[in-house]
C-alpha atoms as a PDB file:
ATOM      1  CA  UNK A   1      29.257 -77.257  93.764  1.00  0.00           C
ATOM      2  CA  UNK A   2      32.438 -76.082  95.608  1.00  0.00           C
ATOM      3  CA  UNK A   3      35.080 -74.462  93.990  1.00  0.00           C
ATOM      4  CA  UNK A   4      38.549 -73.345  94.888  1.00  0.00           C
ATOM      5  CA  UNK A   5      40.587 -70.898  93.565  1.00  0.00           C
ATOM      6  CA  UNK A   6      44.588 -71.322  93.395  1.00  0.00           C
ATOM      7  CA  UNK A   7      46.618 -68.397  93.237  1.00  0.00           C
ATOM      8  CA  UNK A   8      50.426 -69.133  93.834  1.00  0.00           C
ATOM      9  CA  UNK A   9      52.185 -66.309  95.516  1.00  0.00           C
ATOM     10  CA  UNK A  10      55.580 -65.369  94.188  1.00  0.00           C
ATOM     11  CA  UNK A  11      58.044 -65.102  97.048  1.00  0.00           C
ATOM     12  CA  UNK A  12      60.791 -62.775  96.784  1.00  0.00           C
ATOM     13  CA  UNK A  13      59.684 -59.825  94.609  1.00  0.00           C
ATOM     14  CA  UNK A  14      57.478 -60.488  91.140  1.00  0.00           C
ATOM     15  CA  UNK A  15      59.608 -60.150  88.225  1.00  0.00           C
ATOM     16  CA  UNK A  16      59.753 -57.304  85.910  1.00  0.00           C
ATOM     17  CA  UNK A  17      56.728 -56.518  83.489  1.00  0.00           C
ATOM     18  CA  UNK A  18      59.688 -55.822  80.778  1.00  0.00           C
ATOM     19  CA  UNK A  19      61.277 -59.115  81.958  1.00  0.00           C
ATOM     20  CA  UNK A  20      57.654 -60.938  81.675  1.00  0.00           C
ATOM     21  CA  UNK A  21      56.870 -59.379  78.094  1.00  0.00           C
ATOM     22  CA  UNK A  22      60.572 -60.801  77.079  1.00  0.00           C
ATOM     23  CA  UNK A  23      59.919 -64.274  78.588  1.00  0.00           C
ATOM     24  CA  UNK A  24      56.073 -64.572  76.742  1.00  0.00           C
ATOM     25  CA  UNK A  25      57.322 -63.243  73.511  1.00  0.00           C
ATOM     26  CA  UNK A  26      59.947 -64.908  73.601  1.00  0.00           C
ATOM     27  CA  UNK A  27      57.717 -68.186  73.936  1.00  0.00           C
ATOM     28  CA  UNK A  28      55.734 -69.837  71.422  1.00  0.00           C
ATOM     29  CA  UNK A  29      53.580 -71.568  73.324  1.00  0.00           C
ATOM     30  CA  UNK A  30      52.854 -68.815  76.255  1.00  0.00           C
ATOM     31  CA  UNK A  31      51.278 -66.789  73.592  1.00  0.00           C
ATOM     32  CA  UNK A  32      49.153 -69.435  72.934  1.00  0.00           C
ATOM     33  CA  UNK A  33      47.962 -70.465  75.904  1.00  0.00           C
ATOM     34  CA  UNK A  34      47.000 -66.946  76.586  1.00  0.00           C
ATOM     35  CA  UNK A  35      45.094 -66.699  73.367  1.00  0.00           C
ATOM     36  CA  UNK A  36      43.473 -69.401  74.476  1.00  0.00           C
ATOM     37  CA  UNK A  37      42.137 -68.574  77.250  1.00  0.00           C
ATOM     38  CA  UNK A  38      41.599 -65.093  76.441  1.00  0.00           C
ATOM     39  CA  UNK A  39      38.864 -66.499  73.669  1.00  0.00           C
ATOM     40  CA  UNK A  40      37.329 -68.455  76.070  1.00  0.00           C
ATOM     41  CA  UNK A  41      38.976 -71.986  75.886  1.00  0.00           C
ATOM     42  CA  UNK A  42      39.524 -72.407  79.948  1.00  0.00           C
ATOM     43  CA  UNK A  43      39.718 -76.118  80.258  1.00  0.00           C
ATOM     44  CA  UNK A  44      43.440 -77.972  79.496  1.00  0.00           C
ATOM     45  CA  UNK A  45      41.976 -80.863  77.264  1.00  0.00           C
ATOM     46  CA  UNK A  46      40.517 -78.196  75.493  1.00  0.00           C
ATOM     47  CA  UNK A  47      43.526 -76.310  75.018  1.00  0.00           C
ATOM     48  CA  UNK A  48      45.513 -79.227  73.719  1.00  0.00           C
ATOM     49  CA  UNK A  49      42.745 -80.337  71.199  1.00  0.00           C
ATOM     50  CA  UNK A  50      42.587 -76.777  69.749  1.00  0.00           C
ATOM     51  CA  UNK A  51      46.455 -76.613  69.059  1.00  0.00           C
ATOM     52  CA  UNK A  52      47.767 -78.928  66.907  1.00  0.00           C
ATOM     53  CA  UNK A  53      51.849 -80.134  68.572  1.00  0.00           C
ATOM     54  CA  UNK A  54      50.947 -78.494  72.336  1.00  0.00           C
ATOM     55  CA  UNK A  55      51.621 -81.965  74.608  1.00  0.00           C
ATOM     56  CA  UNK A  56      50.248 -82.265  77.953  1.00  0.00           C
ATOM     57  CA  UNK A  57      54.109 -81.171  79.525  1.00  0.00           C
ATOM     58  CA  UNK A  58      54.413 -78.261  77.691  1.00  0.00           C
ATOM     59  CA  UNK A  59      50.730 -76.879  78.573  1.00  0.00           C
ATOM     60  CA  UNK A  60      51.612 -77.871  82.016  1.00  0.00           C
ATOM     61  CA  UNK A  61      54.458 -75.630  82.151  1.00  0.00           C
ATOM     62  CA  UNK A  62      53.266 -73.015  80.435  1.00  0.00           C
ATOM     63  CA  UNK A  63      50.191 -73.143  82.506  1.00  0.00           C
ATOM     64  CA  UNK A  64      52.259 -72.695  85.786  1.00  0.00           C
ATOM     65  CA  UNK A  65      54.705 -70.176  84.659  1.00  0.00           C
ATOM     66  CA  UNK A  66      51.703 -68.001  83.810  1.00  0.00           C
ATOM     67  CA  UNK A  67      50.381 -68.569  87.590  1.00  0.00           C
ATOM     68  CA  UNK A  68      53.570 -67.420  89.000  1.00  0.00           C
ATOM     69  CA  UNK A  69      53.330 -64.563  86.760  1.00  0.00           C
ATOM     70  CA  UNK A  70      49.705 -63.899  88.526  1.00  0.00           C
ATOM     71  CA  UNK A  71      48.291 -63.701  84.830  1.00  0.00           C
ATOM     72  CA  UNK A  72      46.331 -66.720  84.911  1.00  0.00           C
ATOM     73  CA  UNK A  73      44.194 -67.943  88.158  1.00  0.00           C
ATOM     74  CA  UNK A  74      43.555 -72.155  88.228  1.00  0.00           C
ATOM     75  CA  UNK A  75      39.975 -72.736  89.586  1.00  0.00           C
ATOM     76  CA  UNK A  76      39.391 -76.494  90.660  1.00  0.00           C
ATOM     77  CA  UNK A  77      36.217 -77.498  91.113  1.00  0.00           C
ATOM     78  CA  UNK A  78      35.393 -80.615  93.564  1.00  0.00           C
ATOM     79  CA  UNK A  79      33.292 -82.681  91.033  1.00  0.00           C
ATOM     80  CA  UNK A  80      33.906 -85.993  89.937  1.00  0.00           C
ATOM     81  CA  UNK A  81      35.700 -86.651  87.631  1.00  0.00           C
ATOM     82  CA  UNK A  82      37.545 -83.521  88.767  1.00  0.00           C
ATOM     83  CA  UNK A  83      37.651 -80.288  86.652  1.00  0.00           C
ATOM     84  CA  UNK A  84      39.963 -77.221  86.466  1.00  0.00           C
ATOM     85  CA  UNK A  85      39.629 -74.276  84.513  1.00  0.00           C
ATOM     86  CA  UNK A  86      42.250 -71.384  83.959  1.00  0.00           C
ATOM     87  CA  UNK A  87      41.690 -67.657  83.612  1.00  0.00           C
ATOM     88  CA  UNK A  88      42.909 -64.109  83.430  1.00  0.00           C
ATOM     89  CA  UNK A  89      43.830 -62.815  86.450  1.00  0.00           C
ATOM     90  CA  UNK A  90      42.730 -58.461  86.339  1.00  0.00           C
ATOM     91  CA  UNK A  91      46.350 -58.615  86.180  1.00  0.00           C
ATOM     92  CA  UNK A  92      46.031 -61.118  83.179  1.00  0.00           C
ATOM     93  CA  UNK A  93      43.828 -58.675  81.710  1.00  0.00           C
ATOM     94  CA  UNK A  94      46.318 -55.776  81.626  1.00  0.00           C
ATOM     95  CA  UNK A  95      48.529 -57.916  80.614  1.00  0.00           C
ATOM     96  CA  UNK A  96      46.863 -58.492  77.436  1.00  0.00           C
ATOM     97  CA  UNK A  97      46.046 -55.341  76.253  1.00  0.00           C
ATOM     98  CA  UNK A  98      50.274 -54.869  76.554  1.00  0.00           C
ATOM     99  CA  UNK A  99      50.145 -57.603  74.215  1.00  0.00           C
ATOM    100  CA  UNK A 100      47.648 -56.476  71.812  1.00  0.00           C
ATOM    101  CA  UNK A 101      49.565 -53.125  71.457  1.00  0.00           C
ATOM    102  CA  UNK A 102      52.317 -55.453  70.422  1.00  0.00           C
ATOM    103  CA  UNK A 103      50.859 -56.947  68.084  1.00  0.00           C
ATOM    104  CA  UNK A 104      49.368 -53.849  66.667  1.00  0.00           C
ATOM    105  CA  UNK A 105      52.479 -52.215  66.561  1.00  0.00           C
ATOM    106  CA  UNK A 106      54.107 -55.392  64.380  1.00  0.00           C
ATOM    107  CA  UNK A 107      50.545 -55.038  61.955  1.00  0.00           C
ATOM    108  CA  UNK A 108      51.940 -51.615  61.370  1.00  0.00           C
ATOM    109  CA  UNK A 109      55.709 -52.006  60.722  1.00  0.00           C
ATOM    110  CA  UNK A 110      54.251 -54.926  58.196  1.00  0.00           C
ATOM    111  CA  UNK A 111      52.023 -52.624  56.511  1.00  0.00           C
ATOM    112  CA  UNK A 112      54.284 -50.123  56.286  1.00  0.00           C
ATOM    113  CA  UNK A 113      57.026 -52.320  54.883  1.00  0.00           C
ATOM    114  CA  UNK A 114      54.443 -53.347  52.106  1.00  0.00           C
ATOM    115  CA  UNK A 115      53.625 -50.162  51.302  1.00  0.00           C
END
């Protein structure tokens, strides 16, 4: 089986990781897509089965923007019928745990407001 792996390299200098955060939380569907793969759901027909209102365009985007971020890495595979699979980048990885910190820190600001 032969593989490839397609990293697109940002040209002029990679945005900011403040600017990046703003962008994905910002985005409803980034999020998602990152969840997704981050649980293990690689594949994009998988992705849009699992997510109920995520069309083909918008995963498409989303998909690329997180390439040119250099959090996700597209592996195609020459098989036929063809198959490509996304995942976290070590960057990607990082990434994430920014992300779950987030998301821990809105947990506690809820709790807090309940109690």
């Amino acid at each position: 089986m032969f593989m490839t792996r397609n990293t697109e390299k940002i040209s002029a200098a990679p945005p900011s990781v403040a600017g990046m955060l703003e962008d994905i939380l910002g985005c409803k569907w980034s999020m998602t897509v990152l969840d997704l793969v981050e649980s293990g759901v690689q594949r994009p027909g998988a992705m849009e089965r699992a997510v109920w209102g995520l069309s083909t365009k918008v995963l498409n985007e989303r998909l690329r923007k997180l390439q040119r971020f250099g959090l996700l890495e597209k592996v195609q595979y020459a098989e036929v019928p063809p198959r490509v699979e996304y995942r976290l980048t070590a960057f990607g990885r990082e990434f994430s745990r920014l992300i779950a910190e987030v998301r821990r820190l809105q947990q506690s600001l809820n709790d807090r407001e309940r109690g």
